[in-house]
PDB file of N, CA and C in Angstrom:
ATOM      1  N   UNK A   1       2.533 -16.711   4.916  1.00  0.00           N
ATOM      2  CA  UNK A   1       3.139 -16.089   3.744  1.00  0.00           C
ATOM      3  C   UNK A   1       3.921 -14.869   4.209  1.00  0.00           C
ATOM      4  N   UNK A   2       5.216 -14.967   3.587  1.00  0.00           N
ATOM      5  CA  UNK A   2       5.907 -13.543   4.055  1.00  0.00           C
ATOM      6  C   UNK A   2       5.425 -12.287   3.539  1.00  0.00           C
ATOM      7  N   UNK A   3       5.860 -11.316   3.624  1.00  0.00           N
ATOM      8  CA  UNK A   3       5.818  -9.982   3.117  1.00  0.00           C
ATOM      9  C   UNK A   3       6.174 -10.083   2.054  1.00  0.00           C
ATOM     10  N   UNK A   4       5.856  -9.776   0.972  1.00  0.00           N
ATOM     11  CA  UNK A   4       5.946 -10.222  -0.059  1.00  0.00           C
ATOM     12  C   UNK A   4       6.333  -8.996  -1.174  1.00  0.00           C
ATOM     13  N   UNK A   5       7.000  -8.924  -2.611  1.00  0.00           N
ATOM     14  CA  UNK A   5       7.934  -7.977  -3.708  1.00  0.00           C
ATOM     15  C   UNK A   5       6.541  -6.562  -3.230  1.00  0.00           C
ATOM     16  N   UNK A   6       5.637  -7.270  -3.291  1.00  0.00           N
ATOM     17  CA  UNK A   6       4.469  -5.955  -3.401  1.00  0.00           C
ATOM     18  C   UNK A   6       4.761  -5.385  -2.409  1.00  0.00           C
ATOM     19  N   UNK A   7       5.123  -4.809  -0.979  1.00  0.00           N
ATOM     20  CA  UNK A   7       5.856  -4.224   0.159  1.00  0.00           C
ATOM     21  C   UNK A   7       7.079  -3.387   0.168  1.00  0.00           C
ATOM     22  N   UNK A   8       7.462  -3.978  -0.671  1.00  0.00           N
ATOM     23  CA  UNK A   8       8.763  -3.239  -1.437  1.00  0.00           C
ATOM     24  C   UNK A   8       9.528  -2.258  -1.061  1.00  0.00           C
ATOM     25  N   UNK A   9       8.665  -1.608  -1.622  1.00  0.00           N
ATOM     26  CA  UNK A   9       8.967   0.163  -1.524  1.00  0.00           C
ATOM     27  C   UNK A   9       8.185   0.547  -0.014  1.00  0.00           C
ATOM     28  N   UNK A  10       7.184  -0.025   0.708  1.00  0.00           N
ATOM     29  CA  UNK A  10       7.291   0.179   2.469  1.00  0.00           C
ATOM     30  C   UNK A  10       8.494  -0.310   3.014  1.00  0.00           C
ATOM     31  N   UNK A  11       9.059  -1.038   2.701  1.00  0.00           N
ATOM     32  CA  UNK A  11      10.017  -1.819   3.360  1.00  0.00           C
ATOM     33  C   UNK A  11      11.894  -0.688   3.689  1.00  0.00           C
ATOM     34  N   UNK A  12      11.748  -0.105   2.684  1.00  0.00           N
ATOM     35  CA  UNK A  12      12.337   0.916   2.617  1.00  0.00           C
ATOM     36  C   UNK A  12      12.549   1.965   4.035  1.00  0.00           C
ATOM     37  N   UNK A  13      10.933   2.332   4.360  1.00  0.00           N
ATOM     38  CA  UNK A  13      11.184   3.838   4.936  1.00  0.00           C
ATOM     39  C   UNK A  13      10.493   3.354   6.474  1.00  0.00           C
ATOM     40  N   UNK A  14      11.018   1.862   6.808  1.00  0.00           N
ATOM     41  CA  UNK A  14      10.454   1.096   7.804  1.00  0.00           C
ATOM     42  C   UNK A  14      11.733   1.515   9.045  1.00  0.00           C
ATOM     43  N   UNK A  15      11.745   1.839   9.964  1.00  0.00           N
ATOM     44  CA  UNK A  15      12.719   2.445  10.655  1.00  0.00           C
ATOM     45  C   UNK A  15      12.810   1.599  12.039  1.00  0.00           C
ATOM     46  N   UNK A  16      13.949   1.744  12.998  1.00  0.00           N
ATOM     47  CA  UNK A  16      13.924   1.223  14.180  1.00  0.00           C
ATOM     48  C   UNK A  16      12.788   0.989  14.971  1.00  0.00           C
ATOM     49  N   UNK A  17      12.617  -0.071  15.441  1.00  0.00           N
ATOM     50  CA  UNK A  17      11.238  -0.705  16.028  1.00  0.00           C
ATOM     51  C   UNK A  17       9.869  -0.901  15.030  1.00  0.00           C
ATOM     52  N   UNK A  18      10.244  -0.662  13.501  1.00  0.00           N
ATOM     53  CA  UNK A  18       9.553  -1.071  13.165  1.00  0.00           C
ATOM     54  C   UNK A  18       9.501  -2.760  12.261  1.00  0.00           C
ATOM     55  N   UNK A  19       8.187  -3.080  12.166  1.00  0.00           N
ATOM     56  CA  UNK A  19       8.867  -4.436  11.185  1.00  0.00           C
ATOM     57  C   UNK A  19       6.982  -4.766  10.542  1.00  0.00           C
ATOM     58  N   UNK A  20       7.762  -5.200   9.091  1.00  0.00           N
ATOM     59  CA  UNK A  20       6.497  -5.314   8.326  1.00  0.00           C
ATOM     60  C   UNK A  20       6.137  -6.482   8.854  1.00  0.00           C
ATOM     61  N   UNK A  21       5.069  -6.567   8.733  1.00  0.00           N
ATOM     62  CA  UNK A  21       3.544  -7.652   9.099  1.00  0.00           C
ATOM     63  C   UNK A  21       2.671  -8.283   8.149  1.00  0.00           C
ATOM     64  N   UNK A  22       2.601  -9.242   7.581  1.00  0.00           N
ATOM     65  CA  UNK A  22       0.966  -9.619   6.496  1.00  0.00           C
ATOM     66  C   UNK A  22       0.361  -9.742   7.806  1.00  0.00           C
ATOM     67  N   UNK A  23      -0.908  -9.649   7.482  1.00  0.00           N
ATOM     68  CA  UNK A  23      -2.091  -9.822   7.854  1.00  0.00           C
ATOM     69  C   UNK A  23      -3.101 -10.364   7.464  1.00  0.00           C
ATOM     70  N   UNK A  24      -4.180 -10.970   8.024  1.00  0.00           N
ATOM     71  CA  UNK A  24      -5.658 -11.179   7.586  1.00  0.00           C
ATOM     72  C   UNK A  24      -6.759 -11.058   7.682  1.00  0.00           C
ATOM     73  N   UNK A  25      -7.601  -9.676   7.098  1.00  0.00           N
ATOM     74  CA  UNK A  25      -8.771  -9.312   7.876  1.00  0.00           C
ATOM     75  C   UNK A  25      -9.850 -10.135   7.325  1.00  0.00           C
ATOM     76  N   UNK A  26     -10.495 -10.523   8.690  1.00  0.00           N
ATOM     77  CA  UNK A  26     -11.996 -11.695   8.881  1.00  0.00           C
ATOM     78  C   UNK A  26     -12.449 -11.008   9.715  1.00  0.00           C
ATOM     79  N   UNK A  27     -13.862 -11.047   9.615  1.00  0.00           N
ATOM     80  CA  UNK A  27     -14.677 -10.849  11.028  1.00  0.00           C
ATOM     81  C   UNK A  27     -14.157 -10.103  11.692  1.00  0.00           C
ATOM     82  N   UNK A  28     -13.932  -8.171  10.838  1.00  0.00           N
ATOM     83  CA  UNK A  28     -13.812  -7.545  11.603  1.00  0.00           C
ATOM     84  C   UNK A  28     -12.250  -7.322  12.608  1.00  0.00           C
ATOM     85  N   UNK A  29     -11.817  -8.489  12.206  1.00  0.00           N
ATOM     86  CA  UNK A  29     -10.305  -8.655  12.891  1.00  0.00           C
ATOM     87  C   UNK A  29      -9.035  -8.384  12.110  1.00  0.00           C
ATOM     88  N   UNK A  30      -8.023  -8.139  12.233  1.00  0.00           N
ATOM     89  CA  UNK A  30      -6.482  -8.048  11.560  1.00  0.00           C
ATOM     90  C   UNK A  30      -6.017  -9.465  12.624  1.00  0.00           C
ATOM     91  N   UNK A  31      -5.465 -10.473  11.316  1.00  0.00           N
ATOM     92  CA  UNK A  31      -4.587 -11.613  12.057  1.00  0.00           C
ATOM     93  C   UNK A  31      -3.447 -11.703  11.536  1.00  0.00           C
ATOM     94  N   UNK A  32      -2.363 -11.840  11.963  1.00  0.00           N
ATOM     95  CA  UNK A  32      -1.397 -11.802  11.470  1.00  0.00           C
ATOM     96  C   UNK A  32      -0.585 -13.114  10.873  1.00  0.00           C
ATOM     97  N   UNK A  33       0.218 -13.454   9.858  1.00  0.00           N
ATOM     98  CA  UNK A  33       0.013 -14.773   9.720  1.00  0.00           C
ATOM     99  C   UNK A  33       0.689 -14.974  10.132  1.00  0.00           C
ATOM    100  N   UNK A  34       1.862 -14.723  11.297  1.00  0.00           N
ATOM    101  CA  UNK A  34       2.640 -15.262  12.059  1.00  0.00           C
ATOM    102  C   UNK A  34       2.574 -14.811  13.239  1.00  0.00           C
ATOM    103  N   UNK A  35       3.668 -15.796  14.115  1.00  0.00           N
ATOM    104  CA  UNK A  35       3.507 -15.687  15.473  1.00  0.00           C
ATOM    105  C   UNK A  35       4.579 -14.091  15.374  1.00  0.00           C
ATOM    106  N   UNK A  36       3.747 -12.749  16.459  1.00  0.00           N
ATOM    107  CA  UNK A  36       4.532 -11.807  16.630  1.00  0.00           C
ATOM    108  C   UNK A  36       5.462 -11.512  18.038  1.00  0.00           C
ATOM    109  N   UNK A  37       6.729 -11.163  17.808  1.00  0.00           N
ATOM    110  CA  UNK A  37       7.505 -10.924  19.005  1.00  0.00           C
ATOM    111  C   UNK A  37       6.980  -9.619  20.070  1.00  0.00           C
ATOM    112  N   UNK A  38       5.742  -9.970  20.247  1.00  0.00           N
ATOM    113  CA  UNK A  38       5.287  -9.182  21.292  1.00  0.00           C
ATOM    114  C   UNK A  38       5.024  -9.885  22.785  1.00  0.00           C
ATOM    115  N   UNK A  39       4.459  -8.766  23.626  1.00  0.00           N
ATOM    116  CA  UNK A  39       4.110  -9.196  25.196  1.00  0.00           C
ATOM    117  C   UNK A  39       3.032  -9.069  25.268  1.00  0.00           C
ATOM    118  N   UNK A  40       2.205 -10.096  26.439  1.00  0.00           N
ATOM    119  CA  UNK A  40       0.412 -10.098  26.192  1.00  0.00           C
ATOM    120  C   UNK A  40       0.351  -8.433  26.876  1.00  0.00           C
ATOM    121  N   UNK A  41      -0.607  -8.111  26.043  1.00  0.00           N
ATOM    122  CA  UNK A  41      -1.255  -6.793  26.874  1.00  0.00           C
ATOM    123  C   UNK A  41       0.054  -5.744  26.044  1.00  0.00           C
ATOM    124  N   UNK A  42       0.921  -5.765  25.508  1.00  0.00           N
ATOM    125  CA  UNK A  42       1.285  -4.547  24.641  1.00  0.00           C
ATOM    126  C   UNK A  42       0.758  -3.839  23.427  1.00  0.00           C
ATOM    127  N   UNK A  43       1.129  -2.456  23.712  1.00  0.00           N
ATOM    128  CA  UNK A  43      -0.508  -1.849  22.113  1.00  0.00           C
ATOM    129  C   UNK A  43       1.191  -1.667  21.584  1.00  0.00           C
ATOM    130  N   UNK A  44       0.367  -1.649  20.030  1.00  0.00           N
ATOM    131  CA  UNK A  44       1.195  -1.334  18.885  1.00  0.00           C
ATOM    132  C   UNK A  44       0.352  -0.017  18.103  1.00  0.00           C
ATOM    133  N   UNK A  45       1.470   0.150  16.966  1.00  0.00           N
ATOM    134  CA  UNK A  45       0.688   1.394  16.538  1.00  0.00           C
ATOM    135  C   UNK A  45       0.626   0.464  15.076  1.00  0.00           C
ATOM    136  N   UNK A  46      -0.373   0.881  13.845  1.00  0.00           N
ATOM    137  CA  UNK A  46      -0.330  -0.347  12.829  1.00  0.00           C
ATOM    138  C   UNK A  46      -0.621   0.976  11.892  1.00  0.00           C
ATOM    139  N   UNK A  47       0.025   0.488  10.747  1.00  0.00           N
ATOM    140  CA  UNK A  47      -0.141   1.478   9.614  1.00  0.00           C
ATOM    141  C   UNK A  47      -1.089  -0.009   8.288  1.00  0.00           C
ATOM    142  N   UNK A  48      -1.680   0.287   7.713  1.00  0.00           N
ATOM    143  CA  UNK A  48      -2.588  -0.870   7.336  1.00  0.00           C
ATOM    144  C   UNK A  48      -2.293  -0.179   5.381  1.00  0.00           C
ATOM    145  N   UNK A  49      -1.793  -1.001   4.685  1.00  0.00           N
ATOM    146  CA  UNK A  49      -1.172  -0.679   3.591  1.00  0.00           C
ATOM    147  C   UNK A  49      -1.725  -1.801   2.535  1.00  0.00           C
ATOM    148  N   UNK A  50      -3.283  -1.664   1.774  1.00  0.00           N
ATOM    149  CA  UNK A  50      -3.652  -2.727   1.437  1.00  0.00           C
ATOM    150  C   UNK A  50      -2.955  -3.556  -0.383  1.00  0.00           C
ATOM    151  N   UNK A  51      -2.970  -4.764  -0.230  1.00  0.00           N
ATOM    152  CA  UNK A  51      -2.258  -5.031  -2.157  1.00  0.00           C
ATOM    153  C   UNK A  51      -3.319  -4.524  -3.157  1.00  0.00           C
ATOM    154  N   UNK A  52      -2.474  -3.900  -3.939  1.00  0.00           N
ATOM    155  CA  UNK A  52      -3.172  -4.184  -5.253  1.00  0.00           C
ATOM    156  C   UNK A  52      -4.355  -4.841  -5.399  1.00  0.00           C
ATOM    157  N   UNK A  53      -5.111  -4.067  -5.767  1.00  0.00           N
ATOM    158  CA  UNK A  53      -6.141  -4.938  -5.997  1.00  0.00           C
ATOM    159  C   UNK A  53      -6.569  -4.080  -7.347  1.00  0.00           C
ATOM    160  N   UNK A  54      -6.974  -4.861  -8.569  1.00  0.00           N
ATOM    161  CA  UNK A  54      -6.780  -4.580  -9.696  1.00  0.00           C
ATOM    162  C   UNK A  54      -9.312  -4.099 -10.156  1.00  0.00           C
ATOM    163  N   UNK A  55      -9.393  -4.931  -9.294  1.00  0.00           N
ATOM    164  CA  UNK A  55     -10.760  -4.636  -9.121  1.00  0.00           C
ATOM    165  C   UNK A  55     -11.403  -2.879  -8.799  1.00  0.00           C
ATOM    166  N   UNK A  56     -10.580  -2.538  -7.638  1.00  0.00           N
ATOM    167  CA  UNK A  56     -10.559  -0.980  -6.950  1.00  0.00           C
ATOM    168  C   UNK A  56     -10.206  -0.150  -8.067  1.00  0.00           C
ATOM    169  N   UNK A  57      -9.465  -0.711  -9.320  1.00  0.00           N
ATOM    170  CA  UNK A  57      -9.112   0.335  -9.964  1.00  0.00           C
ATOM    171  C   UNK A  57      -9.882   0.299 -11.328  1.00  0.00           C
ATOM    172  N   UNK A  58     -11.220   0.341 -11.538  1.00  0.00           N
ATOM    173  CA  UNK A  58     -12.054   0.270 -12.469  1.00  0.00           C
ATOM    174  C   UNK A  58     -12.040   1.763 -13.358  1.00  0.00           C
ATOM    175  N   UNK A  59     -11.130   1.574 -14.442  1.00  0.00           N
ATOM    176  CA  UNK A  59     -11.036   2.514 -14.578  1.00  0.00           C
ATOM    177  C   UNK A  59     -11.863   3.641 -15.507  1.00  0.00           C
ATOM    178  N   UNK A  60     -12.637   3.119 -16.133  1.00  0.00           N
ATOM    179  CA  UNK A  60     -14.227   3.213 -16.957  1.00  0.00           C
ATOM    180  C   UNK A  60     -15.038   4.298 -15.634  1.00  0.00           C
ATOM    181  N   UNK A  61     -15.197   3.847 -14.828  1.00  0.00           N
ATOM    182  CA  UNK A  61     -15.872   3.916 -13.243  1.00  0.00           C
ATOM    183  C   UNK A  61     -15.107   5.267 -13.098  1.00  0.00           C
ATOM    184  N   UNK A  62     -13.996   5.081 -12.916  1.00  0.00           N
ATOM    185  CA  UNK A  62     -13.101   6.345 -12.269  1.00  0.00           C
ATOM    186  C   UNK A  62     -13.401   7.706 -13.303  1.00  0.00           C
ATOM    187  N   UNK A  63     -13.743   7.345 -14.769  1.00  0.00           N
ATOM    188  CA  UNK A  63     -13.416   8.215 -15.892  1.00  0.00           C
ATOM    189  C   UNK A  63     -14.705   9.210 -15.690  1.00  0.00           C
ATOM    190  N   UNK A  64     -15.827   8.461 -15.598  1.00  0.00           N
ATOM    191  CA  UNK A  64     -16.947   8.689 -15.287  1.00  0.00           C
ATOM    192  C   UNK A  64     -17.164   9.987 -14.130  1.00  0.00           C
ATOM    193  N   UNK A  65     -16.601   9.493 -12.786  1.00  0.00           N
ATOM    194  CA  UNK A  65     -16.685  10.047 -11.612  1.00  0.00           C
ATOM    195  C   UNK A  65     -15.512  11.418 -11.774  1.00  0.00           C
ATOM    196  N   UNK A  66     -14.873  11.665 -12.646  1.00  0.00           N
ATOM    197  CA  UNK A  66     -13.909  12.445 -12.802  1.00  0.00           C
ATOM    198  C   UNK A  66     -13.945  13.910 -13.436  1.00  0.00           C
ATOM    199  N   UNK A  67     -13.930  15.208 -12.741  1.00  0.00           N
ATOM    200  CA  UNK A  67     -14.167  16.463 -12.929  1.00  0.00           C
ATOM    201  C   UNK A  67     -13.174  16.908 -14.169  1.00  0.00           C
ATOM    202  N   UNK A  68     -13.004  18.288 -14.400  1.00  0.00           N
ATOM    203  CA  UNK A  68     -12.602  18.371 -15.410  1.00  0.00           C
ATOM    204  C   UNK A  68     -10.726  19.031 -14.540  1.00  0.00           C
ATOM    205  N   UNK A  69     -11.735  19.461 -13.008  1.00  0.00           N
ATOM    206  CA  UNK A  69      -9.440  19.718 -12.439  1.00  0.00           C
ATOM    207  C   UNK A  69      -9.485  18.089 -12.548  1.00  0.00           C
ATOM    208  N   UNK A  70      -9.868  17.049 -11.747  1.00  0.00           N
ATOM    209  CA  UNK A  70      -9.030  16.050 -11.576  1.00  0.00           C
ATOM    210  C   UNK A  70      -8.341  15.805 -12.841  1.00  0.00           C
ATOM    211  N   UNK A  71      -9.154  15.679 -13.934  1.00  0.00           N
ATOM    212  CA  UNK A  71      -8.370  15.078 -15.665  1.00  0.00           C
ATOM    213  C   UNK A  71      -6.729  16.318 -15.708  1.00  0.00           C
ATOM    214  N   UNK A  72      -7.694  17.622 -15.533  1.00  0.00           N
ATOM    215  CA  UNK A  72      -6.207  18.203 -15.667  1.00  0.00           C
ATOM    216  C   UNK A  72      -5.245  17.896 -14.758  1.00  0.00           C
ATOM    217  N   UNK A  73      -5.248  17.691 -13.650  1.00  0.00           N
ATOM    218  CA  UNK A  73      -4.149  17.491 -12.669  1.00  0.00           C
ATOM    219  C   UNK A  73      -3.586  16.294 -13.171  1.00  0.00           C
ATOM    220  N   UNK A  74      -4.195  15.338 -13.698  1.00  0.00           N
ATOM    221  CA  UNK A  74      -3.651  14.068 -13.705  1.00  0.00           C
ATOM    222  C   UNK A  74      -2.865  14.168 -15.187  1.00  0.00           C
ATOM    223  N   UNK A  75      -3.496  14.732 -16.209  1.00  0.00           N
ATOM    224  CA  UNK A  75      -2.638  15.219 -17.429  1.00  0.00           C
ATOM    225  C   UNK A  75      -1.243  15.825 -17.367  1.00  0.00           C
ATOM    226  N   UNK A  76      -1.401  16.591 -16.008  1.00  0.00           N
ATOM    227  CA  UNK A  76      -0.295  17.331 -15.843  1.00  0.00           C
ATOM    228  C   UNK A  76       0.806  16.626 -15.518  1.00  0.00           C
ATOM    229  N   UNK A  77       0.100  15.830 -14.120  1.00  0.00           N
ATOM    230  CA  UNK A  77       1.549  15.064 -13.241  1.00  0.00           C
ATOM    231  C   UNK A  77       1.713  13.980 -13.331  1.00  0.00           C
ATOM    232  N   UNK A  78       0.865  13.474 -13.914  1.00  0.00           N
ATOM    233  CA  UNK A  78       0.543  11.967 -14.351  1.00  0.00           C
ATOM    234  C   UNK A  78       2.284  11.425 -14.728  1.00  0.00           C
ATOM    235  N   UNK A  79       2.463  11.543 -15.898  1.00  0.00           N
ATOM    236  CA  UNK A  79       3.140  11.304 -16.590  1.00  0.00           C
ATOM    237  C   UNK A  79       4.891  11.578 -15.767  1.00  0.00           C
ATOM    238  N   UNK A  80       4.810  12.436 -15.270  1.00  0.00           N
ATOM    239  CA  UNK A  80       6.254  12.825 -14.362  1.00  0.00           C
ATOM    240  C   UNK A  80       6.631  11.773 -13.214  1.00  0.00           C
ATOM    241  N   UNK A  81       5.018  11.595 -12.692  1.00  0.00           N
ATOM    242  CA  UNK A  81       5.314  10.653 -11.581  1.00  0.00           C
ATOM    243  C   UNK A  81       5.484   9.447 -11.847  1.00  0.00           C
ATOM    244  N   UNK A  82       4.789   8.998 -12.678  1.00  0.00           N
ATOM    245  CA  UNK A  82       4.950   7.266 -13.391  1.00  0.00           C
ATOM    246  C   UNK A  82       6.859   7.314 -13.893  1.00  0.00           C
ATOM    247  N   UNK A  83       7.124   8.905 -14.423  1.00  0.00           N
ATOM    248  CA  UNK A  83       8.127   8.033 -14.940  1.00  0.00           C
ATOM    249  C   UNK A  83       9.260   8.262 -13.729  1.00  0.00           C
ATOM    250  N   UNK A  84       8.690   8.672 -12.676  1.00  0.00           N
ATOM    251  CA  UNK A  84       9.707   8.737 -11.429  1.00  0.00           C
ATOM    252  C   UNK A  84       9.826   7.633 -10.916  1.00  0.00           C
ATOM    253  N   UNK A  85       8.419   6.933 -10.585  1.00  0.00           N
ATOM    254  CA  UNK A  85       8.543   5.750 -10.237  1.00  0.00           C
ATOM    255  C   UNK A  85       9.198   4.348 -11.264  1.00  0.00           C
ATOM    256  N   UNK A  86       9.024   4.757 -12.361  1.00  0.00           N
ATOM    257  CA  UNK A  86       9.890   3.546 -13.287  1.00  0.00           C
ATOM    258  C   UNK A  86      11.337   3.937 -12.521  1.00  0.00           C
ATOM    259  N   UNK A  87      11.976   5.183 -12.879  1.00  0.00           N
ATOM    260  CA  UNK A  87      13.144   4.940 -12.452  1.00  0.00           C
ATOM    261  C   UNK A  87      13.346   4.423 -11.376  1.00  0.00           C
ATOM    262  N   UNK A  88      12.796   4.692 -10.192  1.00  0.00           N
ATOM    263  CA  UNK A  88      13.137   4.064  -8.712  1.00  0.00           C
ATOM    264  C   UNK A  88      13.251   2.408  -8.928  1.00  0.00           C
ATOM    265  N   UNK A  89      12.010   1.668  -9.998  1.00  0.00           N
ATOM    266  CA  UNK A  89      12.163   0.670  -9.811  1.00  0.00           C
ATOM    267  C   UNK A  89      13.523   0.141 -10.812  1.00  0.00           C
ATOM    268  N   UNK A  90      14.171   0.990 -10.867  1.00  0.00           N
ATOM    269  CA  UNK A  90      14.958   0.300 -12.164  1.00  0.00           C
ATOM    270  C   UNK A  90      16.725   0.061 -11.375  1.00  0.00           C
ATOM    271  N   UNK A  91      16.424   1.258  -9.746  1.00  0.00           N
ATOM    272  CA  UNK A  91      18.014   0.960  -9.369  1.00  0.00           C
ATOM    273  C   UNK A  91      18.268  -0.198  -8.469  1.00  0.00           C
TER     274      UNK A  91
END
């Protein structure tokens, strides 16, 4: 499977020598689902950027665990940043 719309916005600020990757962690391992243009015995550096996962964001759970700065901070900027990010996705 390629890299897929969810990458998106990494795909962006991905620079010379770099190139996005899926992956598959099992047993402790990262596999990649394709063959990579590397040499045996070369290290890479890996930035690990996981999807959405709609489970992690329980948000009942979060409300719970949540002080009274976090609510304010998020009251505050909440709203500025969501609508920063609508615009980005809109050009």
């Amino acid at each position: 499977m390629a890299a897929g719309r969810w990458m998106g916005w990494f795909g962006s600020c991905c620079g010379d020598g770099m190139e996005i990757i899926e992956a598959e962690f099992a047993d402790g391992v990262l596999r990649p689902t394709r063959r990579l243009p590397l040499r045996p015995g070369e290290r890479v550096g890996i930035v690990v950027v996981r999807r959405p996962d709609p489970a992690r964001w329980d948000l009942a759970r979060l409300a719970k665990a949540a002080t009274s700065s976090d609510t304010t901070m998020a009251e505050e900027g909440l709203g500025e940043w969501a609508s920063a990010l609508n615009r980005e996705d809109e050009r």
